[in-house]
N, C-alpha and C. Protein backbone atom coordinates (compact mmCIF):
# COMPACT_ATOMS: atom_id res chain seq x y z
N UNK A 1 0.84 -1.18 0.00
CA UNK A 1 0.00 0.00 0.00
C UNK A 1 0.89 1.24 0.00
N UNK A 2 0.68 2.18 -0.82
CA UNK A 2 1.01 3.34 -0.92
C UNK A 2 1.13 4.35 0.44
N UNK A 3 1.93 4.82 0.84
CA UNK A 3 1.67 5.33 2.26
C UNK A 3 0.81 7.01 2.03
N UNK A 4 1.11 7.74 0.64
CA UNK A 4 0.65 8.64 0.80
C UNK A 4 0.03 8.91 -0.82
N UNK A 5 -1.09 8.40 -0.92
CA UNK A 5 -1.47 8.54 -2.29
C UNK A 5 -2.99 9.24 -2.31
N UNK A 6 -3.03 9.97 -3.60
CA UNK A 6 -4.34 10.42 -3.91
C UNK A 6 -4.70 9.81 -5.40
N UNK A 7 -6.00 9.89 -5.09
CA UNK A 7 -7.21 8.61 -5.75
C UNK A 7 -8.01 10.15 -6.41
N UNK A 8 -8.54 9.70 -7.64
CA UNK A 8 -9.55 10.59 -8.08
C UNK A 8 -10.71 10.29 -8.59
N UNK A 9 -12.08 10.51 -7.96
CA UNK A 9 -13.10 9.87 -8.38
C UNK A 9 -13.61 8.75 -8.07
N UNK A 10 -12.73 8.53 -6.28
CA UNK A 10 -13.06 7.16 -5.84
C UNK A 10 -14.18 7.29 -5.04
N UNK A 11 -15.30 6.26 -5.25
CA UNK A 11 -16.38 6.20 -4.34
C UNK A 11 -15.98 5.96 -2.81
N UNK A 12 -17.18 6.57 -2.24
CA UNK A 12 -17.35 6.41 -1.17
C UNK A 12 -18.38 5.40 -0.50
N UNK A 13 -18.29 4.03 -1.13
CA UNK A 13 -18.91 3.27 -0.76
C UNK A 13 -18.57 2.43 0.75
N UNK A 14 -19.52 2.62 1.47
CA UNK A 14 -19.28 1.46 3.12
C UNK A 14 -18.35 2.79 4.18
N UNK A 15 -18.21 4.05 3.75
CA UNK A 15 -17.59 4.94 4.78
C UNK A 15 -18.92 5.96 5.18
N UNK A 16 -18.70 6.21 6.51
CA UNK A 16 -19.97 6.97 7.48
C UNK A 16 -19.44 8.09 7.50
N UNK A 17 -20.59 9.73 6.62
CA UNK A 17 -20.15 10.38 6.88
C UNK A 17 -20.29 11.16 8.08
N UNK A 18 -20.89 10.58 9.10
CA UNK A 18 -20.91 11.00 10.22
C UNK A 18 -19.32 10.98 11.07
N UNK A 19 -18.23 10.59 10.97
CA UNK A 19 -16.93 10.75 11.70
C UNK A 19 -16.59 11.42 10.52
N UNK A 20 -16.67 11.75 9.26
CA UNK A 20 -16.26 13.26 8.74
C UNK A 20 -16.30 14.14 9.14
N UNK A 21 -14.70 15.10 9.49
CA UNK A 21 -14.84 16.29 9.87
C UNK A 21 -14.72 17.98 9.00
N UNK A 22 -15.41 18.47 9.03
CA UNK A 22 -14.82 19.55 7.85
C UNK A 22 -13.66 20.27 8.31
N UNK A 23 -12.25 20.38 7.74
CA UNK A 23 -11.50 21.27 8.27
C UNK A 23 -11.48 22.73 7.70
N UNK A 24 -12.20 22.98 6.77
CA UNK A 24 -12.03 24.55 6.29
C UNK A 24 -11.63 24.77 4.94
N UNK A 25 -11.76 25.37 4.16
CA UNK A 25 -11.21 25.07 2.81
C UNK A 25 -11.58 24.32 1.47
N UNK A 26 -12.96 23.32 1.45
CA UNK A 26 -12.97 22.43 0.84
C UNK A 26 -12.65 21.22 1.32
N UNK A 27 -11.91 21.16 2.78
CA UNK A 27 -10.83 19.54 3.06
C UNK A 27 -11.89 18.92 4.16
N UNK A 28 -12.00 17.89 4.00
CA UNK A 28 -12.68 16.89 5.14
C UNK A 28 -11.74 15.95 5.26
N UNK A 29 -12.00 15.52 7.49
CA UNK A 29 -10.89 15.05 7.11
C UNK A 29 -12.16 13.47 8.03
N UNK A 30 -11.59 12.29 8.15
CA UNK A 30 -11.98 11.22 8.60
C UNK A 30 -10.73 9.89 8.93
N UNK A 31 -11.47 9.25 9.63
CA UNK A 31 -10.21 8.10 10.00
C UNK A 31 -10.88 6.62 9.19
N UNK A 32 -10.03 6.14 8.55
CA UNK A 32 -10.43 5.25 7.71
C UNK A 32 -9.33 4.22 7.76
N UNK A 33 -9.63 3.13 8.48
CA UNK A 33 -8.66 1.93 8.26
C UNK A 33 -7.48 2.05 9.05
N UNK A 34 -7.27 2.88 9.86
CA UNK A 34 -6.34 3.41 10.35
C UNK A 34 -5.23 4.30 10.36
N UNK A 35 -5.58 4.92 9.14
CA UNK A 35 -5.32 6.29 8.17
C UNK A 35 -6.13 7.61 8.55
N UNK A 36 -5.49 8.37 8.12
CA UNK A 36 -5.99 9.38 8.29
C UNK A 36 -6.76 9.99 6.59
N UNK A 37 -7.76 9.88 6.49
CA UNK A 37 -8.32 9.98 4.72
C UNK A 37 -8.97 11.61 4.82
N UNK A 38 -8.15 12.58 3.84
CA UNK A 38 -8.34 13.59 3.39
C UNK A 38 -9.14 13.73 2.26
N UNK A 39 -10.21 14.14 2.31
CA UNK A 39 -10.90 14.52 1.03
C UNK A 39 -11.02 15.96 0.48
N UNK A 40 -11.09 16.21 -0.53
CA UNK A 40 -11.97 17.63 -1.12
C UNK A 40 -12.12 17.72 -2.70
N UNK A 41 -12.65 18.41 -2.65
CA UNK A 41 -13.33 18.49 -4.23
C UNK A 41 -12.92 19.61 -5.09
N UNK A 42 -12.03 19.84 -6.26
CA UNK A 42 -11.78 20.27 -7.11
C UNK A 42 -11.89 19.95 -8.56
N UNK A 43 -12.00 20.28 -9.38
CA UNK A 43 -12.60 20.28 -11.07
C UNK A 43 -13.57 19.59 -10.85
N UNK A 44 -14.45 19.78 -10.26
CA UNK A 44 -15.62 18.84 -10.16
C UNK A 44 -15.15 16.77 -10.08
N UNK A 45 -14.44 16.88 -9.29
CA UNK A 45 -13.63 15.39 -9.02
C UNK A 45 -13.55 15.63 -7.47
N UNK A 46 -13.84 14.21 -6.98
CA UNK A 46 -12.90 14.22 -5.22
C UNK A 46 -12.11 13.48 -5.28
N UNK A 47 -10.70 14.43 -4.67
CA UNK A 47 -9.57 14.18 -4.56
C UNK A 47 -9.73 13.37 -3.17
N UNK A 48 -8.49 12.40 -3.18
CA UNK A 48 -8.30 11.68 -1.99
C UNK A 48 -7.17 11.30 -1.63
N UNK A 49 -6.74 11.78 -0.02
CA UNK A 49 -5.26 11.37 0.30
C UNK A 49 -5.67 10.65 1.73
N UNK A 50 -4.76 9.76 1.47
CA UNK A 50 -4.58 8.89 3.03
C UNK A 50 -3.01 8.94 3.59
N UNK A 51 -3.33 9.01 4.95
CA UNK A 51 -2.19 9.88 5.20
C UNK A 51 -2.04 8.43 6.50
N UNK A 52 -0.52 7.64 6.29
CA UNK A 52 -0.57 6.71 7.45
C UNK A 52 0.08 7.60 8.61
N UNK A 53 0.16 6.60 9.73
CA UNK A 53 0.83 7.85 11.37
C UNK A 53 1.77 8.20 10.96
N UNK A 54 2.80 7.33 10.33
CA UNK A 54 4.25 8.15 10.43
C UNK A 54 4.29 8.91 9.26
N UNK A 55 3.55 9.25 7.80
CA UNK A 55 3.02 10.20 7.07
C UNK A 55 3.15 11.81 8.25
N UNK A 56 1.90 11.47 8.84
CA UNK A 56 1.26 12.62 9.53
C UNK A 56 2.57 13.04 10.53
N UNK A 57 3.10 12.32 11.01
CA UNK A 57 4.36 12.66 11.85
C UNK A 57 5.14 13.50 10.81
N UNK A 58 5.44 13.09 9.97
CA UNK A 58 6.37 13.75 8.96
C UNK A 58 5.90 14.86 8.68
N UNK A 59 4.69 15.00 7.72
CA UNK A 59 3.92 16.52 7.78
C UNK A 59 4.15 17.42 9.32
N UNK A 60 3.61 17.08 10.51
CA UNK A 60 3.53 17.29 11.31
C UNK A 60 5.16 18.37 11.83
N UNK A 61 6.24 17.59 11.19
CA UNK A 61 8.07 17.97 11.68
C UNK A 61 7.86 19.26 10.61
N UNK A 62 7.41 18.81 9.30
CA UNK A 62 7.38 20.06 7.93
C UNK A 62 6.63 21.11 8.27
N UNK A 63 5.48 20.62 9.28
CA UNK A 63 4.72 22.33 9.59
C UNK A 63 5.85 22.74 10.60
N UNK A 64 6.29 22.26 11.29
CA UNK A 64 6.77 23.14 12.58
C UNK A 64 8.17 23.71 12.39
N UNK A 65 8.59 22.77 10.99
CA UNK A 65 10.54 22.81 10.70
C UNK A 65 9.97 24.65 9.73
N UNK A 66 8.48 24.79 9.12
CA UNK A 66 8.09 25.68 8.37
C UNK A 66 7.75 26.80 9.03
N UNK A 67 7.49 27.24 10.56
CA UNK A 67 6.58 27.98 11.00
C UNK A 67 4.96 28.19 10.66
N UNK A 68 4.62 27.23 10.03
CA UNK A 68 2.93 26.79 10.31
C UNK A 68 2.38 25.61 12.35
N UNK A 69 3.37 25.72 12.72
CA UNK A 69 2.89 24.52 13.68
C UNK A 69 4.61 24.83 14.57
N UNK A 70 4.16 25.22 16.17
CA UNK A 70 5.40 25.88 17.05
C UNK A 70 5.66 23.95 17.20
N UNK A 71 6.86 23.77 17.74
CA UNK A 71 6.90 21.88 18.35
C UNK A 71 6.73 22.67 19.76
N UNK A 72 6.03 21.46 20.20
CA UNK A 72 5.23 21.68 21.65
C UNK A 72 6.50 22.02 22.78
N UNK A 73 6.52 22.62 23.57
CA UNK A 73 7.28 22.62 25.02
C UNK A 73 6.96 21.83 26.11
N UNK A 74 7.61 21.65 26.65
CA UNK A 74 6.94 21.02 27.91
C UNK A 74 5.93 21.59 28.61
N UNK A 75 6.29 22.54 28.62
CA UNK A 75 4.98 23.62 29.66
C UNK A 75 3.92 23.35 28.58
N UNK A 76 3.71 23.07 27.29
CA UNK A 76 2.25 23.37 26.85
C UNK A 76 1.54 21.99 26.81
N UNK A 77 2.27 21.06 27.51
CA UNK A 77 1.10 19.79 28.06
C UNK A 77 0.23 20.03 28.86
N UNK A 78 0.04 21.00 29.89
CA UNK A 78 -0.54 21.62 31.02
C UNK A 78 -1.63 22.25 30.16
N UNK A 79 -1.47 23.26 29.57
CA UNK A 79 -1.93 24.07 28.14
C UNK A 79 -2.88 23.21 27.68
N UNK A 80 -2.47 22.39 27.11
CA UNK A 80 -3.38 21.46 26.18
C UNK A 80 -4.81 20.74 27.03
N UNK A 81 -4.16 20.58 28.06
CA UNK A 81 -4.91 20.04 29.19
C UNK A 81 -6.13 20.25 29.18
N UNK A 82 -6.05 21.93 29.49
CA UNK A 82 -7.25 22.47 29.66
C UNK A 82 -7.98 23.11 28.37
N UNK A 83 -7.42 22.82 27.53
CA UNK A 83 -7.95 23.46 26.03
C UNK A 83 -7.35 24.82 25.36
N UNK A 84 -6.43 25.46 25.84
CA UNK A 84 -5.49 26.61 25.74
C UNK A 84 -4.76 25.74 24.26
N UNK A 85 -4.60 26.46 23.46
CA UNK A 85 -3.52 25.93 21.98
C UNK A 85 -3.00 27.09 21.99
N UNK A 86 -1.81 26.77 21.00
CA UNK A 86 -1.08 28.02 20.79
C UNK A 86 -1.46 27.63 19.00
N UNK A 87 -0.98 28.89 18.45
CA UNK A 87 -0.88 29.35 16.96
C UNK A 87 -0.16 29.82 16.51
N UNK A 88 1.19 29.22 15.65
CA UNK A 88 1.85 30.50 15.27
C UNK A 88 1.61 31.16 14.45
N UNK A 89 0.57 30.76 13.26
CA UNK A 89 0.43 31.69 12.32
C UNK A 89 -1.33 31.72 12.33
């Protein structure tokens, strides 16, 4: 299996869109198989990416190595705790 591939025009047959989440933009995101499955819709097609954990880990180092995403401190486990996030951009 491909660890990070997009599909175009693939049905959505046997997935509930009730654990679809919208993130903003066109992108929904859902957990599928143990993936993380990105959807959205452009040229009138839905695009599709599945993103495995260590995928998302990797994105995850690229937002923060980018300044989209600070890497956490210790002090912001406390933070998180209670629902406090930080943002860098």
């Amino acid at each position: 299996m491909t660890s990070l591939s997009a599909c175009h025009g693939e049905s959505k047959e046997g997935l509930s869109n009730q654990s679809r989440e919208y993130l903003g933009d066109g992108v929904y995101a859902e957990e599928d198989g143990g993936m993380i499955r990105l959807t959205g819709n452009a040229f009138s097609r839905e695009n599709v990416i599945f993103l495995e954990h260590w995928v998302y880990t990797a994105l995850r180092r690229w937002a923060q190595a980018h300044g989209y995403e600070r890497a956490p401190a210790a002090t912001d486990v406390g933070a998180h705790a209670n629902g406090t996030h930080h943002h860098s951009r």
